[in-house]
C-alpha atoms as a PDB file:
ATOM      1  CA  UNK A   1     -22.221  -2.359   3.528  1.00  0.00           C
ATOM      2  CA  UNK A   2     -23.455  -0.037   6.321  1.00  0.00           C
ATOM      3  CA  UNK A   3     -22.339   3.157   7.154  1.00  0.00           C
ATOM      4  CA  UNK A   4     -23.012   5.241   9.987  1.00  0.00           C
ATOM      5  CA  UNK A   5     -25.183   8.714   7.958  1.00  0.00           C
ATOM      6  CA  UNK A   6     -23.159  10.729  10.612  1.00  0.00           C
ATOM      7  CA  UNK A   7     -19.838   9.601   8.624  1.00  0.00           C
ATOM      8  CA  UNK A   8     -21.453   9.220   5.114  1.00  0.00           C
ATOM      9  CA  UNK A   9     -22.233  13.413   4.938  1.00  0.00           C
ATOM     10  CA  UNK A  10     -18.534  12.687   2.604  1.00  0.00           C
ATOM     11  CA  UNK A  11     -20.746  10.386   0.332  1.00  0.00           C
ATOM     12  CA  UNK A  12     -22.814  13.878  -0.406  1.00  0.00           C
ATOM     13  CA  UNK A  13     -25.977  11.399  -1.341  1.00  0.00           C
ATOM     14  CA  UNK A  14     -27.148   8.326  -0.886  1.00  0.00           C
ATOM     15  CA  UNK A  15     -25.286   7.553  -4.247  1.00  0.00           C
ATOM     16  CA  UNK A  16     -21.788   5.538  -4.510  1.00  0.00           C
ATOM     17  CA  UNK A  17     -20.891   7.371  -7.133  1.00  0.00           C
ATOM     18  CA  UNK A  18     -20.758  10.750  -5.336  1.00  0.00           C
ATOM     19  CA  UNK A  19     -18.362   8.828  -2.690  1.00  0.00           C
ATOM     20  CA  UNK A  20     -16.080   7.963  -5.639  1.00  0.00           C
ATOM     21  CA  UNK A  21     -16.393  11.941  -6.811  1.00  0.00           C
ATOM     22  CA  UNK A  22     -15.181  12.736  -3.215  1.00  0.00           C
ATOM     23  CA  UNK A  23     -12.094  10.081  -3.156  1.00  0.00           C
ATOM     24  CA  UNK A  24     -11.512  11.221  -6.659  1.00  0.00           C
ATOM     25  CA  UNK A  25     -11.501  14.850  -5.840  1.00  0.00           C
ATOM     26  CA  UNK A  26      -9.449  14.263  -2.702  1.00  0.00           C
ATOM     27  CA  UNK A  27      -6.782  12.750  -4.473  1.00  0.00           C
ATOM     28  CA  UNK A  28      -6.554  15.090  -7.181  1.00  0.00           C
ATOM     29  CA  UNK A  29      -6.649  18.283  -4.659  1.00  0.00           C
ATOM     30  CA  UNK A  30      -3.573  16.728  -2.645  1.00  0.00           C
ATOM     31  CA  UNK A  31      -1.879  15.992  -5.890  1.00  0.00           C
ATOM     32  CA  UNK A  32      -2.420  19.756  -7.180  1.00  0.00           C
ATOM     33  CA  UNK A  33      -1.639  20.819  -4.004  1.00  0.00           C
ATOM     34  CA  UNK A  34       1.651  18.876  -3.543  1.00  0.00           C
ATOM     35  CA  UNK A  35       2.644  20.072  -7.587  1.00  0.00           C
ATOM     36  CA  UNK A  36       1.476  23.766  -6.170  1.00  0.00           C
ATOM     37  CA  UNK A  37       3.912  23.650  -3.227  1.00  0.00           C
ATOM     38  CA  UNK A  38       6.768  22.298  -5.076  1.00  0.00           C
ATOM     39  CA  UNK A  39       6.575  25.006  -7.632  1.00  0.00           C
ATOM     40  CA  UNK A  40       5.823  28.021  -5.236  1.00  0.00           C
ATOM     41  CA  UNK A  41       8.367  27.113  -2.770  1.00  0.00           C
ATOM     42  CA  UNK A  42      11.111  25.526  -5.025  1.00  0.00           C
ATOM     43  CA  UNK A  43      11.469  28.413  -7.505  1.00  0.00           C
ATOM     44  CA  UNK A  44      14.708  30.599  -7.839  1.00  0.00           C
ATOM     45  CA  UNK A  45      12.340  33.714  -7.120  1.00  0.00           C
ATOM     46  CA  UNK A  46      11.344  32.033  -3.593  1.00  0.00           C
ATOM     47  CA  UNK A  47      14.344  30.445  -2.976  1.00  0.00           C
ATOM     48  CA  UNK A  48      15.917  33.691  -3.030  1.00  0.00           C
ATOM     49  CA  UNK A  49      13.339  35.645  -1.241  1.00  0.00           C
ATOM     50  CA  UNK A  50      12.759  32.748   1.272  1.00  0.00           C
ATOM     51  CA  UNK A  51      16.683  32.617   2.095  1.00  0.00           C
ATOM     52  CA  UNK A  52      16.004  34.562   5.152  1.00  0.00           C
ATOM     53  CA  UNK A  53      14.887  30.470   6.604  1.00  0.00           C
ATOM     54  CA  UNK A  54      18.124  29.385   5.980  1.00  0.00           C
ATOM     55  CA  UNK A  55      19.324  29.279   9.410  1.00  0.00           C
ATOM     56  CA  UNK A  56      16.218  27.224  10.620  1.00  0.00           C
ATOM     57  CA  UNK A  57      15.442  25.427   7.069  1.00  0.00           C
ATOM     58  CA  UNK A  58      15.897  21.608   6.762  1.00  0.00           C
ATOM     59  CA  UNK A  59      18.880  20.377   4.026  1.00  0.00           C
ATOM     60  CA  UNK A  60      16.530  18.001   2.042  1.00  0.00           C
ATOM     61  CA  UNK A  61      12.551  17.438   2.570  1.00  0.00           C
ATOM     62  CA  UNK A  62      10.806  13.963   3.304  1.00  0.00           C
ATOM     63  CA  UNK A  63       9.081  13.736  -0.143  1.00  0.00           C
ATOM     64  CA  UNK A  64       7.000  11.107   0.754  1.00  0.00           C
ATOM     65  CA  UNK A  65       6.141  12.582   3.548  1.00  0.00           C
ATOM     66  CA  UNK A  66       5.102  15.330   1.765  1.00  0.00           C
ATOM     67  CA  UNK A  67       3.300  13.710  -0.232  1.00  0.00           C
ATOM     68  CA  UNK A  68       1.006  12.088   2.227  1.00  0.00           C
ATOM     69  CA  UNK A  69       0.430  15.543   3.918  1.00  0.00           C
ATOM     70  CA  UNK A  70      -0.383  16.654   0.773  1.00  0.00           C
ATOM     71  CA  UNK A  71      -3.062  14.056   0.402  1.00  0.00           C
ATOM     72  CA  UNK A  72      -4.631  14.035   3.755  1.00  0.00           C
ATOM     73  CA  UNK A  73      -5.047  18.289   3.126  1.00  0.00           C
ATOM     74  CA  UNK A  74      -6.938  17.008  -0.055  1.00  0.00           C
ATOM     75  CA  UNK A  75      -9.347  14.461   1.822  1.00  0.00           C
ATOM     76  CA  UNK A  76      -9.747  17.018   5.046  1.00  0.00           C
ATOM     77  CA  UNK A  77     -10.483  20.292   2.381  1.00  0.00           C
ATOM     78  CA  UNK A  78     -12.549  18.215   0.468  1.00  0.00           C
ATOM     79  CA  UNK A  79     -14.816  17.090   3.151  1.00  0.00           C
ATOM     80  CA  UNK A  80     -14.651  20.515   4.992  1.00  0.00           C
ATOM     81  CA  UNK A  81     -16.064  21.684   1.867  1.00  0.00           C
ATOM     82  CA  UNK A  82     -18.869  19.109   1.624  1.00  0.00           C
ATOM     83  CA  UNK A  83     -19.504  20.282   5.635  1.00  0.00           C
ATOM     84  CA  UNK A  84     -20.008  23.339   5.015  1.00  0.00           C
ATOM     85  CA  UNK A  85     -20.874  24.371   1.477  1.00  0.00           C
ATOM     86  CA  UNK A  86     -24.676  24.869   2.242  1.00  0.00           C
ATOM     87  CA  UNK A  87     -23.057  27.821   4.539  1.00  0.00           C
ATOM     88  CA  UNK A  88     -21.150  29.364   1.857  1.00  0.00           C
ATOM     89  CA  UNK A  89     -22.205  32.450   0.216  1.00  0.00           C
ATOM     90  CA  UNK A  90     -22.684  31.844  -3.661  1.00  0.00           C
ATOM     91  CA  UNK A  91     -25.429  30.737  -5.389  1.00  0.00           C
ATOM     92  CA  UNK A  92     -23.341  28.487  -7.689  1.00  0.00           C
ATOM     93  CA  UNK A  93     -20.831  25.613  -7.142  1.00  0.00           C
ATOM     94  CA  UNK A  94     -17.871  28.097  -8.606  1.00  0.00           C
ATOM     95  CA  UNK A  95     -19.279  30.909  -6.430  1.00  0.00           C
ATOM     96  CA  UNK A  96     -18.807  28.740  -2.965  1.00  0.00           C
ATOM     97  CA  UNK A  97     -15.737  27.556  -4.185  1.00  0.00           C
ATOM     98  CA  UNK A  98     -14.243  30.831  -4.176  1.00  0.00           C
ATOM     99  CA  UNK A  99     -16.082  31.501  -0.897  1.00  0.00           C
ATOM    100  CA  UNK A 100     -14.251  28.732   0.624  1.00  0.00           C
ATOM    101  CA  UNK A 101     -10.589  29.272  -1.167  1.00  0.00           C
ATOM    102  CA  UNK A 102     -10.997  33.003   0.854  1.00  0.00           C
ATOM    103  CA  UNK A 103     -11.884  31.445   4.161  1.00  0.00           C
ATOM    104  CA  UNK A 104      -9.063  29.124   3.587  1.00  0.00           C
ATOM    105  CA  UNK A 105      -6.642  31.168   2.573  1.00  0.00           C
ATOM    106  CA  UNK A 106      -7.576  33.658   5.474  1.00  0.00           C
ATOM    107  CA  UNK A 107      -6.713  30.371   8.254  1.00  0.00           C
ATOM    108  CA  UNK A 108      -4.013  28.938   6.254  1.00  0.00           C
ATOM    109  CA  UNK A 109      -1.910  31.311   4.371  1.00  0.00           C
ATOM    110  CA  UNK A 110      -3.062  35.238   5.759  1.00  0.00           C
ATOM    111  CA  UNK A 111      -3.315  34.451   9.591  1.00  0.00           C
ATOM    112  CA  UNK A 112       0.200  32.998   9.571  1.00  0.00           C
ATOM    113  CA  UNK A 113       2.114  35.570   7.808  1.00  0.00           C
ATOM    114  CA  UNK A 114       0.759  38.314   9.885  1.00  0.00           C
ATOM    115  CA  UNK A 115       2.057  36.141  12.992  1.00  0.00           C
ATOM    116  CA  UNK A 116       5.681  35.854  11.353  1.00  0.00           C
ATOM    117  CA  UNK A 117       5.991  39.521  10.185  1.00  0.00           C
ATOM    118  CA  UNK A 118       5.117  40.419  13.890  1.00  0.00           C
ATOM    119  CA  UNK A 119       7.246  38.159  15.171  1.00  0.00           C
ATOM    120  CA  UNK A 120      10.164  37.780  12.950  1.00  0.00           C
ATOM    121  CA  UNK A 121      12.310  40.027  10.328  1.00  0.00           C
ATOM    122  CA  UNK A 122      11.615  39.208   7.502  1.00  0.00           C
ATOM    123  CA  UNK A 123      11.173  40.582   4.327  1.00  0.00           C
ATOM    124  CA  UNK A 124       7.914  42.568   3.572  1.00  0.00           C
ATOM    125  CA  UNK A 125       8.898  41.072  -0.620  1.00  0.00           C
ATOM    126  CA  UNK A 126       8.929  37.535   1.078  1.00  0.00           C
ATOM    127  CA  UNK A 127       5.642  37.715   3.199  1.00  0.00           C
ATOM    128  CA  UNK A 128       3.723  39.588  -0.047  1.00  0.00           C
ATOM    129  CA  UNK A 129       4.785  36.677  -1.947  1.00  0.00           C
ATOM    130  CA  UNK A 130       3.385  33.966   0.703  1.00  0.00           C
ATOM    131  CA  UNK A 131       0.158  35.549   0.831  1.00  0.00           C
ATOM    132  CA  UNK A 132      -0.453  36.502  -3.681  1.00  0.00           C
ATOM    133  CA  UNK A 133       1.343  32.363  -3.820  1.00  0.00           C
ATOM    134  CA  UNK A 134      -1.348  31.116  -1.072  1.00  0.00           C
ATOM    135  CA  UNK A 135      -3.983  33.005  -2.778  1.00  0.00           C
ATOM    136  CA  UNK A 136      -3.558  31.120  -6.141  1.00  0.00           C
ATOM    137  CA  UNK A 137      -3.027  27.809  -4.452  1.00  0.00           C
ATOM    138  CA  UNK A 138      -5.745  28.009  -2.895  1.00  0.00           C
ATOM    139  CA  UNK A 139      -8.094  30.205  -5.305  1.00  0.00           C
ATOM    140  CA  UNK A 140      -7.170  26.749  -7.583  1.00  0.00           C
ATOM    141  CA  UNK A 141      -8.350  24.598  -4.749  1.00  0.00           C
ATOM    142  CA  UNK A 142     -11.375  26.060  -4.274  1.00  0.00           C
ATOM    143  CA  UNK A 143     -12.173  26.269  -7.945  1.00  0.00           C
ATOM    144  CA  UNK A 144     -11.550  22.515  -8.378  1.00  0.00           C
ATOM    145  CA  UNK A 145     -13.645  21.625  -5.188  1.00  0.00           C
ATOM    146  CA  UNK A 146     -16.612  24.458  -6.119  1.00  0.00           C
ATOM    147  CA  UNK A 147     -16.755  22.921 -10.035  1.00  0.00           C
ATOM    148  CA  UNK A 148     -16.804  19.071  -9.261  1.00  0.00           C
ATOM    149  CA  UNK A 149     -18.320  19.162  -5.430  1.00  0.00           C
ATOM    150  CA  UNK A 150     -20.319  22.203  -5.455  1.00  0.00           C
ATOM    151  CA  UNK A 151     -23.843  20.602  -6.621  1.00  0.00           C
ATOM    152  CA  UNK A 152     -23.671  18.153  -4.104  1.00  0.00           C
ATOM    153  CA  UNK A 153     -25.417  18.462  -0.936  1.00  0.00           C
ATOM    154  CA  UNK A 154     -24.250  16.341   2.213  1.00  0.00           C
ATOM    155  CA  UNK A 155     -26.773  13.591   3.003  1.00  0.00           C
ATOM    156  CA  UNK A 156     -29.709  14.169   5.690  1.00  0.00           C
ATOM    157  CA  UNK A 157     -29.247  12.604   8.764  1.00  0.00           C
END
């Protein structure tokens, strides 16, 4: 089978087995990441400090929906990691992987709750939580992708 070296840079290598390493990471990361999200959001602590959403928050959430988001963020983290872990400061796998949970966690967690505690009340308790709950999710993330993705290197074109 053929594939275009502009789409194989996920493949890290020439190698299948690196391919399989990225579908296998992929799926793991959106599974941790689904389990994550559950467990920050769905705790009595948030639940009472996220209360202030009532108004606005659905009754009951599309879990398979969820769970497919979850898994595409997996396969789209993964591979942004592959893209651009030569670019990441660290000399070690674990080193970029913390690199990119911060850069992550500025975009998807930090950036965010500055734009709701400007723009809504809220909380201070509730938007402290978001960003020490983001932090771990993705610190974990990062770890996981930095440990098993970290010595690969995407292929030359």
């Amino acid at each position: 089978m053929v594939i275009d070296s502009k789409l194989y840079f996920l493949a890290c290598d020439s190698s299948h087995g690196d391919m399989k390493r990225y579908i296998i990471v992929s799926t793991a990361s959106g599974l941790i990441f689904g389990l994550l999200d559950s467990l920050i959001n769905a705790n009595p602590v948030a639940v009472n400090l996220f209360s202030v959403f009532s108004p606005i928050a659905r009754a009951s959430i599309n879990i398979p929906a969820g769970i497919i988001i979850d898994l595409a963020y997996g396969f789209i983290l993964a591979g942004l990691f592959l893209l651009l872990s030569k670019s990441l400061p660290g000399e070690t796998g674990l080193a970029k992987g913390i690199s990119f949970a911060l850069f992550v966690w500025f975009l998807r967690v930090v950036m965010p709750a500055l734009s709701q505690w400007m723009m809504f009340t809220i909380p201070a308790a509730a938007l402290i939580y978001m960003l020490a709950t983001g932090f771990f999710e993705m610190l974990v993330l990062g770890i996981l992708y930095g440990t098993t993705l970290g010595s690969a290197t995407p292929a030359a074109s």
